[in-house]
C-alpha atoms as a PDB file:
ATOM      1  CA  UNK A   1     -10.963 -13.994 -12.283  1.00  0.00           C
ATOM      2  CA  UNK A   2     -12.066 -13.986 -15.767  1.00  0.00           C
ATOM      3  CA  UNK A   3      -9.347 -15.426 -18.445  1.00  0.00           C
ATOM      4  CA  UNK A   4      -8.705 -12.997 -20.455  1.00  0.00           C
ATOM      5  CA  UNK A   5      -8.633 -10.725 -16.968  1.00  0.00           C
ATOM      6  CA  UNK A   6      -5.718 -13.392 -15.986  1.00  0.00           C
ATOM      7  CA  UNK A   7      -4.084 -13.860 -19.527  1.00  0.00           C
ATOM      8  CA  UNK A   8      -3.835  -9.736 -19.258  1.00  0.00           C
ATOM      9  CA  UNK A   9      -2.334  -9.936 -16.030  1.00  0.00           C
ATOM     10  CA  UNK A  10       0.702 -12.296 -16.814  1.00  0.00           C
ATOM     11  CA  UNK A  11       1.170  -9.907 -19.555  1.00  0.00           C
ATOM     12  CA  UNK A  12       1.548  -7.365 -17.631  1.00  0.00           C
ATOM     13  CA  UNK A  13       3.769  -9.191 -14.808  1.00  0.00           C
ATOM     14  CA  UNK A  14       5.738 -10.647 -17.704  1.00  0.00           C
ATOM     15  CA  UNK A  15       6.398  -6.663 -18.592  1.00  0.00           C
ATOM     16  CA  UNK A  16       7.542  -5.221 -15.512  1.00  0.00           C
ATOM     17  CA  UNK A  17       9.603  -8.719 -15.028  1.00  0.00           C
ATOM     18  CA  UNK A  18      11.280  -7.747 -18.595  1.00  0.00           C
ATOM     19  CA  UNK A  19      11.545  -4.241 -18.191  1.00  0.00           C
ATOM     20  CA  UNK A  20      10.774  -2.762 -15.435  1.00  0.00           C
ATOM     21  CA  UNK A  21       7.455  -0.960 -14.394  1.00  0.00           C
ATOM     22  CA  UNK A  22       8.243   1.849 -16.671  1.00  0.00           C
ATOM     23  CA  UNK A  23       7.939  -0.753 -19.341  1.00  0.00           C
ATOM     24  CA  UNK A  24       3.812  -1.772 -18.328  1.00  0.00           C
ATOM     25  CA  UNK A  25       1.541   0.312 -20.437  1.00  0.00           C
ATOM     26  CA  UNK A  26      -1.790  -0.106 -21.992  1.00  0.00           C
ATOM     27  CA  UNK A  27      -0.020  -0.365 -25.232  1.00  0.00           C
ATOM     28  CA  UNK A  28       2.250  -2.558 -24.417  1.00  0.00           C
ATOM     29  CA  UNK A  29       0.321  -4.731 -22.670  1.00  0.00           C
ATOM     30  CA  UNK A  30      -2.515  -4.910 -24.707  1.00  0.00           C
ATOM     31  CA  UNK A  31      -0.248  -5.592 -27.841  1.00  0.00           C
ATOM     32  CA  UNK A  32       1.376  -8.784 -25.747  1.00  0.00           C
ATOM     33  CA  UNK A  33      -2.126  -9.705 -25.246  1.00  0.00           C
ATOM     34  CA  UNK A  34      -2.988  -9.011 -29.173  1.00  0.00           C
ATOM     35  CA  UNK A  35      -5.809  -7.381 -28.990  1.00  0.00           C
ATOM     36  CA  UNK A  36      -6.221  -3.245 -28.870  1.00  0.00           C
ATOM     37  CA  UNK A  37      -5.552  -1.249 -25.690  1.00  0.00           C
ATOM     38  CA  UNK A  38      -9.426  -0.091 -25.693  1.00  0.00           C
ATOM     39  CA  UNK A  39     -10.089  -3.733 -25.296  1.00  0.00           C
ATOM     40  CA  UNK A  40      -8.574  -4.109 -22.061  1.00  0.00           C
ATOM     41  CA  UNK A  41     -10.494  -1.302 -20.174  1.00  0.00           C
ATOM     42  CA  UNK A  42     -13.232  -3.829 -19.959  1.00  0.00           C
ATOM     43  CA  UNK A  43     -11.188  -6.662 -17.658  1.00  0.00           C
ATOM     44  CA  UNK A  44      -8.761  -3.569 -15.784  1.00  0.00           C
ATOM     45  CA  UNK A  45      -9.964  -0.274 -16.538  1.00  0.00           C
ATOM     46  CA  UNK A  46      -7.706   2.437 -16.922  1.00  0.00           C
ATOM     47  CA  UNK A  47      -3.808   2.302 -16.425  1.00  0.00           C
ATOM     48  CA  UNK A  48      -4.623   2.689 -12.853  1.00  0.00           C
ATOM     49  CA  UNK A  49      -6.670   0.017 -12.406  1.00  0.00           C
ATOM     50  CA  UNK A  50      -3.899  -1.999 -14.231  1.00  0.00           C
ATOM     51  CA  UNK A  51      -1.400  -1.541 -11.838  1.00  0.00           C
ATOM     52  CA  UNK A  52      -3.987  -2.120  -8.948  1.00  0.00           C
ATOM     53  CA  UNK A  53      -4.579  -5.716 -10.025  1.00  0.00           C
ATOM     54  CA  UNK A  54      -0.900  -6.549 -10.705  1.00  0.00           C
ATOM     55  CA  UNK A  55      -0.574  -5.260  -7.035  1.00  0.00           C
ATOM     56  CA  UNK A  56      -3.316  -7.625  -6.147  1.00  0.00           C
ATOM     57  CA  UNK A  57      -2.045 -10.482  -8.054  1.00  0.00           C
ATOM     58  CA  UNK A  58       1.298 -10.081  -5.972  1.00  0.00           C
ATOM     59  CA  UNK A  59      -0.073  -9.508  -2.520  1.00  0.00           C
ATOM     60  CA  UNK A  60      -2.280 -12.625  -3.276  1.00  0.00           C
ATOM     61  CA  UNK A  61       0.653 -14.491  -2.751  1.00  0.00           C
ATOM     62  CA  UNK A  62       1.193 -13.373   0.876  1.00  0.00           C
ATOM     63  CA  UNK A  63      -2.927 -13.983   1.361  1.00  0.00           C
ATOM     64  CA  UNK A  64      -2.435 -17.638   0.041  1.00  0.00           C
ATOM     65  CA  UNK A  65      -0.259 -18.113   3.287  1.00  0.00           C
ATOM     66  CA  UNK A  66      -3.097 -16.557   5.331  1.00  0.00           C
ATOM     67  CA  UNK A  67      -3.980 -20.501   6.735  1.00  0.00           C
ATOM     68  CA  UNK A  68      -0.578 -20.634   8.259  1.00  0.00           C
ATOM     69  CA  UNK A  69      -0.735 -17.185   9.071  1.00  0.00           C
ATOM     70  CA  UNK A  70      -4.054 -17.773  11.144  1.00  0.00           C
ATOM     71  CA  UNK A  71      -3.133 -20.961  12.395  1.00  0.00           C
ATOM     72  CA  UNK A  72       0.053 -20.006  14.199  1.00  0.00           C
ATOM     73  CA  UNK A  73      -1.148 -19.652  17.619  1.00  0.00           C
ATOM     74  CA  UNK A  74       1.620 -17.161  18.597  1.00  0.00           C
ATOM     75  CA  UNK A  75       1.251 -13.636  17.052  1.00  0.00           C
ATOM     76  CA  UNK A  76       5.227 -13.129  16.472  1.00  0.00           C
ATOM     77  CA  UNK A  77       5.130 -16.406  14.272  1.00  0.00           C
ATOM     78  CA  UNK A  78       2.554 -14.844  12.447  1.00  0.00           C
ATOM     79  CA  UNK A  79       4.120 -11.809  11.755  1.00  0.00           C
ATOM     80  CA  UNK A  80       7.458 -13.393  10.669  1.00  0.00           C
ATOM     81  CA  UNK A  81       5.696 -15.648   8.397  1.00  0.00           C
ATOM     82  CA  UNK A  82       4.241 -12.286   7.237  1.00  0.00           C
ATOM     83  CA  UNK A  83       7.269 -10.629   7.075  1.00  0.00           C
ATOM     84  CA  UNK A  84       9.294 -13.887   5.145  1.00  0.00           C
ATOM     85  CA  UNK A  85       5.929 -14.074   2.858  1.00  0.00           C
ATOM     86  CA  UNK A  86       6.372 -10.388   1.736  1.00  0.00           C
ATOM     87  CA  UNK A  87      10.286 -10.770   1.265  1.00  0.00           C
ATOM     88  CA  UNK A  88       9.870 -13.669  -1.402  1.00  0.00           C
ATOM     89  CA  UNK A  89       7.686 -11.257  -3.237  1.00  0.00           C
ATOM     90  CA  UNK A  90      10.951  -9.661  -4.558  1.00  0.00           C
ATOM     91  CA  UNK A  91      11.733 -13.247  -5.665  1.00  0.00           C
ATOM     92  CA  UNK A  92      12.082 -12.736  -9.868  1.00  0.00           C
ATOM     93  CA  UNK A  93      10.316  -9.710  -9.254  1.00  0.00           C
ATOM     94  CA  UNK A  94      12.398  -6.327  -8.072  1.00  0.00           C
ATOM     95  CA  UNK A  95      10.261  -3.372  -9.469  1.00  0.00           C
ATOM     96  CA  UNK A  96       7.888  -4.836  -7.097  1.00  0.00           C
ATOM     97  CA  UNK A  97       8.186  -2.801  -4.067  1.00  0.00           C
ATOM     98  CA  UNK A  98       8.279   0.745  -6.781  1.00  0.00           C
ATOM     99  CA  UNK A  99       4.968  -0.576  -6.763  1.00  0.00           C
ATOM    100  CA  UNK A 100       4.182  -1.369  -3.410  1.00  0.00           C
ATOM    101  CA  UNK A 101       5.875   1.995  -2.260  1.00  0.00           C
ATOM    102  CA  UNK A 102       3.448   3.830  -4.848  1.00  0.00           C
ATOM    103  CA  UNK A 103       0.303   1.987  -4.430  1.00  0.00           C
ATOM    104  CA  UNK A 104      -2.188   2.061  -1.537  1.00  0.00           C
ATOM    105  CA  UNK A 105      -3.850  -1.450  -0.457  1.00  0.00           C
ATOM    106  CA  UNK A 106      -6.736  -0.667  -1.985  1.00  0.00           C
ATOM    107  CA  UNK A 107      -7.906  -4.093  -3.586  1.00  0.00           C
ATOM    108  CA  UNK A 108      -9.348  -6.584  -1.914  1.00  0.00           C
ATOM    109  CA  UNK A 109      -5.901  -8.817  -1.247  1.00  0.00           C
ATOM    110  CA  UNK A 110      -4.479  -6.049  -0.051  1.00  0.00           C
ATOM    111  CA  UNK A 111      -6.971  -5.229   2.569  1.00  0.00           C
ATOM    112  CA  UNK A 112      -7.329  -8.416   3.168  1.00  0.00           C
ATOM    113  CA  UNK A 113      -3.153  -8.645   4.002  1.00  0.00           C
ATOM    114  CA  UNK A 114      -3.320  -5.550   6.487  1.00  0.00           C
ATOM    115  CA  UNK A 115      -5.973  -7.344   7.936  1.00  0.00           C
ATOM    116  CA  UNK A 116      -4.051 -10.036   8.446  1.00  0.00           C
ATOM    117  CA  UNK A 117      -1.332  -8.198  10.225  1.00  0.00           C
ATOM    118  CA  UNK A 118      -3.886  -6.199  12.343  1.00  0.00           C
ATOM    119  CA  UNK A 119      -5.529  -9.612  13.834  1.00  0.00           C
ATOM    120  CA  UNK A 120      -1.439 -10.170  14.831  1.00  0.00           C
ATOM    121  CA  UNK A 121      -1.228  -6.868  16.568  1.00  0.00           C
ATOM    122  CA  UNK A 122      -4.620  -7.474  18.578  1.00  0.00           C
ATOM    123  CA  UNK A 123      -3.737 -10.790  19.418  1.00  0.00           C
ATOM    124  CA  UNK A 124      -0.247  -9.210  20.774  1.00  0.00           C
ATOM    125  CA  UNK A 125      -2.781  -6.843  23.161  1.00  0.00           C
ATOM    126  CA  UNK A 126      -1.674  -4.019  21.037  1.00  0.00           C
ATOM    127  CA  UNK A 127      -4.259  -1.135  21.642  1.00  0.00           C
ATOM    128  CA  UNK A 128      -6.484  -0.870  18.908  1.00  0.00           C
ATOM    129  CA  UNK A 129      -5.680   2.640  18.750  1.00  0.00           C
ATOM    130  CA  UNK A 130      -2.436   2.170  18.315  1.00  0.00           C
ATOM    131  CA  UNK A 131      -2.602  -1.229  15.780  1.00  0.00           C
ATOM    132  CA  UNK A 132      -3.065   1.076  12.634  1.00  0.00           C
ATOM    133  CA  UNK A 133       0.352   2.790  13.379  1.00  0.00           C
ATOM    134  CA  UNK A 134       2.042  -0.247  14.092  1.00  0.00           C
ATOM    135  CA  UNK A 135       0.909  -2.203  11.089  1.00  0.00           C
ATOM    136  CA  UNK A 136       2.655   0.502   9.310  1.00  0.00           C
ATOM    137  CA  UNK A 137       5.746   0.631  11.205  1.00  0.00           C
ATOM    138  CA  UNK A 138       6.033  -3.469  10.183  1.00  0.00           C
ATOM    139  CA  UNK A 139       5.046  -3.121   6.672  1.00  0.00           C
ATOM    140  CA  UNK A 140       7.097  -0.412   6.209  1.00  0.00           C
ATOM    141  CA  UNK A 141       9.946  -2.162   7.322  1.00  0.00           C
ATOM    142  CA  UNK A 142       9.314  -5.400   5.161  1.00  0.00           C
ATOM    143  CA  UNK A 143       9.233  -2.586   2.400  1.00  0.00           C
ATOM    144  CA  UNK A 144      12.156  -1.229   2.777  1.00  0.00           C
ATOM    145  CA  UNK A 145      14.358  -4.630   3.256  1.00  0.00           C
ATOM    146  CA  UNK A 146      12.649  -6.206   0.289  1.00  0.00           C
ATOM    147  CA  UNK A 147      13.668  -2.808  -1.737  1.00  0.00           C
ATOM    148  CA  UNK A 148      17.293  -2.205  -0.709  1.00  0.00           C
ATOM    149  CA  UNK A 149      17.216  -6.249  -1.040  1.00  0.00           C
ATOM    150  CA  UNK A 150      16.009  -6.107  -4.792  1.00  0.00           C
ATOM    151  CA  UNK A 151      18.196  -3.006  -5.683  1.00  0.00           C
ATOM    152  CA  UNK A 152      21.386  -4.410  -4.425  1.00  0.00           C
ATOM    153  CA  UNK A 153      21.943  -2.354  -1.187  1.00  0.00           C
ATOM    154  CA  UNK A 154      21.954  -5.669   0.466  1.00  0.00           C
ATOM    155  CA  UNK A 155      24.089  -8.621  -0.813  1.00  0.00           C
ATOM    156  CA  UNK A 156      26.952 -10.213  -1.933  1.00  0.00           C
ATOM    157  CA  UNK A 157      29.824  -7.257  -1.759  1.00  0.00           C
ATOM    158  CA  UNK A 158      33.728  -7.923  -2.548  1.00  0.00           C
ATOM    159  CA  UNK A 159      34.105  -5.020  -0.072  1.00  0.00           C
ATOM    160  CA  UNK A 160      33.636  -4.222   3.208  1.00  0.00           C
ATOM    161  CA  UNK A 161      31.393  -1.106   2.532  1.00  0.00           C
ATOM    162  CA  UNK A 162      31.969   0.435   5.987  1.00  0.00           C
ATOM    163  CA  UNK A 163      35.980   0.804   4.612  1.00  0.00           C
ATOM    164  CA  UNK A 164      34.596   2.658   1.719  1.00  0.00           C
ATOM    165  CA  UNK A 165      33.154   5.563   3.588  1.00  0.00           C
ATOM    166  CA  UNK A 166      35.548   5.629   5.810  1.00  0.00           C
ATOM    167  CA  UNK A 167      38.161   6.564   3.433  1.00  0.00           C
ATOM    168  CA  UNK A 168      35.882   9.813   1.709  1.00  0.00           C
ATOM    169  CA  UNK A 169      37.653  12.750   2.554  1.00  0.00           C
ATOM    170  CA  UNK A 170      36.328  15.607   4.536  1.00  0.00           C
ATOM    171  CA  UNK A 171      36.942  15.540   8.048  1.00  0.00           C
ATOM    172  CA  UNK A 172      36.853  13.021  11.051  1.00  0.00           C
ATOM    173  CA  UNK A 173      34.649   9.976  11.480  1.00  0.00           C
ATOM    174  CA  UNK A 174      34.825   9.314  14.920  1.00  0.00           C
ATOM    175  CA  UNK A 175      31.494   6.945  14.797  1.00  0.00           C
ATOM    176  CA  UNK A 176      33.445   4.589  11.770  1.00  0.00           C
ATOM    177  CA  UNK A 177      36.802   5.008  13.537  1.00  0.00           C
ATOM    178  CA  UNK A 178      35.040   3.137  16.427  1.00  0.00           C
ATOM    179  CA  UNK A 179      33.464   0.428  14.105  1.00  0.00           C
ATOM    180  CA  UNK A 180      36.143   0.060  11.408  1.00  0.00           C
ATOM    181  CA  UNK A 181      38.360  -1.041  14.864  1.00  0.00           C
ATOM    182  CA  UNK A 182      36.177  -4.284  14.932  1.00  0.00           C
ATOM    183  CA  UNK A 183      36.552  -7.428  12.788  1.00  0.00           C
ATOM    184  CA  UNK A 184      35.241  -7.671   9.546  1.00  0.00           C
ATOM    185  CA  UNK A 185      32.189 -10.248   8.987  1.00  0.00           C
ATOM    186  CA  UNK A 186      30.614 -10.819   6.152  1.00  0.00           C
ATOM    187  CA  UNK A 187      27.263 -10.237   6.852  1.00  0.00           C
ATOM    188  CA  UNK A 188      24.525 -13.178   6.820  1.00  0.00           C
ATOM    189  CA  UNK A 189      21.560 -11.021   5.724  1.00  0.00           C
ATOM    190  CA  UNK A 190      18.787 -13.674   6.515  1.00  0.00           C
ATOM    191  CA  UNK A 191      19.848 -13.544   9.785  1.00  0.00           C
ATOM    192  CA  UNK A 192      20.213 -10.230   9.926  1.00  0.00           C
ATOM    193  CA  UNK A 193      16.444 -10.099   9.059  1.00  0.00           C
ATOM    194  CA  UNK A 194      15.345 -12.593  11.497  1.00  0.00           C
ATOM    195  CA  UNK A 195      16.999 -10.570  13.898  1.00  0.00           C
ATOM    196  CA  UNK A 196      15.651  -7.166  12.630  1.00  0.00           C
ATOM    197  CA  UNK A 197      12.399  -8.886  13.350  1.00  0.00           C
ATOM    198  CA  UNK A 198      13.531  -9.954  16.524  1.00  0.00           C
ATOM    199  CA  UNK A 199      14.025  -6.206  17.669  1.00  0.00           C
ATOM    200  CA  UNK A 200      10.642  -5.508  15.611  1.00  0.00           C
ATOM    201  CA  UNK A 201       8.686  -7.669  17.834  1.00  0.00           C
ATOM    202  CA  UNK A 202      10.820  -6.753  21.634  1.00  0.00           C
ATOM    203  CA  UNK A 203       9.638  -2.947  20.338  1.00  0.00           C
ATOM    204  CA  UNK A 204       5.857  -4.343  19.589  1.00  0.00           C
ATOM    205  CA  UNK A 205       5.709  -5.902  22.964  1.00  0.00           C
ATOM    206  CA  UNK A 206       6.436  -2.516  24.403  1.00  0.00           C
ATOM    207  CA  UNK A 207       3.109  -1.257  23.376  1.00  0.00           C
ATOM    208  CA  UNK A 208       1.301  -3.720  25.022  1.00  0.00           C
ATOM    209  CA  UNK A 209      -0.356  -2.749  28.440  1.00  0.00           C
ATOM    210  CA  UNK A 210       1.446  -4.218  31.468  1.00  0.00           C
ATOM    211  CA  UNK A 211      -2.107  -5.524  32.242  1.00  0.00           C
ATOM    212  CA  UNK A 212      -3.491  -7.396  29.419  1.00  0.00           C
ATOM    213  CA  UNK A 213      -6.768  -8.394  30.700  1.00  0.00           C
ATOM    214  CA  UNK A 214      -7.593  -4.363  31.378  1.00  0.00           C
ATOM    215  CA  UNK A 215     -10.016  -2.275  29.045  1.00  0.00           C
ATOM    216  CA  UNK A 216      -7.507  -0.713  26.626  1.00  0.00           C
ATOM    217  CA  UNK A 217      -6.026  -4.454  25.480  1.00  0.00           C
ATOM    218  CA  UNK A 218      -7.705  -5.392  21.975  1.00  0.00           C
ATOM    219  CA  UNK A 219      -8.515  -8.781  20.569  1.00  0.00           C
ATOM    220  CA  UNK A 220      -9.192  -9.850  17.067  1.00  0.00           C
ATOM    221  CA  UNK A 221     -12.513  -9.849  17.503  1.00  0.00           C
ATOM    222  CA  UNK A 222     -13.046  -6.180  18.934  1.00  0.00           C
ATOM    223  CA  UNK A 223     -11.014  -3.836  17.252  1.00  0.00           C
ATOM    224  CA  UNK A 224     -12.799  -0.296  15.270  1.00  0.00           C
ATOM    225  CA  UNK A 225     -11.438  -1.166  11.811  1.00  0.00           C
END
């Protein structure tokens, strides 16, 4: 990566980080740079292609742990070292998954990260057929914690939020009835995502074929990417 490619980049991140995504434009980006915003098309291209390399500086992070990822010999490790990777993505950064929602993995460290995950699902004996579904299924998930995560759905709550619905008006809720009848915890939400992934992984397993060794089983090394 060139410098000024990089020193346009932390501009950028520095933006969202600030403001928000809204807040990333070529204007503002290029002024926080100091230079004009017809002088970064050269290092990102168009606004586009902006937001496609801060994606790619992000999901770099989760490649950078792709020598642990590869050299955990058991496929679930991998994919929760994946799946803890991703979540510290919202780490200082929570208009991240906006992006991630809105962008496909087209650069290369994002192809390279579904990779990543697909080599997991082979090495599981996951059909190959059936590996592109699944690698959505997981990254979907990761999405969705890291965004409820980052927009406060998840966290530190001075009440129980089951009680809250349970007193809206409008008729019976049998289903809360049932549940607001057992104790309150607090909830511990990394466990609660270590077991998510857990019951992620029992669900994976599922898809394997009861006999591994048989034609329809994939490995890394023969899957139709």
């Amino acid at each position: 990566m060139s410098g000024k490619r990089e020193e346009i980049l932390d501009a950028a991140l520095a933006i969202a980080d600030e403001r928000g995504l809204a807040g990333v434009s070529m204007r503002s980006v290029a002024q926080a740079v100091g230079v004009t915003p017809m002088a970064l098309y050269p290092h990102v291209g168009d606004k586009a292609g902006l937001l496609d390399a801060m994606l790619g500086r992000l999901l770099a992070l989760v490649y950078d742990a792709a020598p642990a990822l590869g050299g955990a010999a058991d496929w679930r490790e991998r994919l929760r070292l994946f799946a803890h990777t991703a979540r510290s993505l919202s780490t200082g950064h929570p208009w991240v998954t906006g992006l991630l929602f809105s962008r496909p993995a087209v650069t290369p460290e994002g192809v390279a990260t579904v990779d990543l995950l697909y080599a997991a699902l082979l090495d599981a004996g996951v059909p190959p057929s059936q590996v592109p579904r699944l690698e959505r299924l997981v990254s979907t998930y990761v999405l969705g914690w890291i965004a409820s995560e980052s927009g406060g759905r998840f966290g530190p709550d001075g009440l129980d939020p089951r009680g809250r619905r349970g007193r809206l008006t409008g008729g019976a809720l049998p289903g809360h009835d049932a549940v607001m009848a057992q104790p309150y915890r607090p909830v511990d939400w990394d466990a609660e995502f270590d077991a998510d992934l857990d019951d992620l992984i029992r669900m994976i397993e599922t898809k394997v074929p009861a006999d591994p060794a048989g034609p329809a089983a994939g490995t890394a090394g023969g899957s139709d990417r």
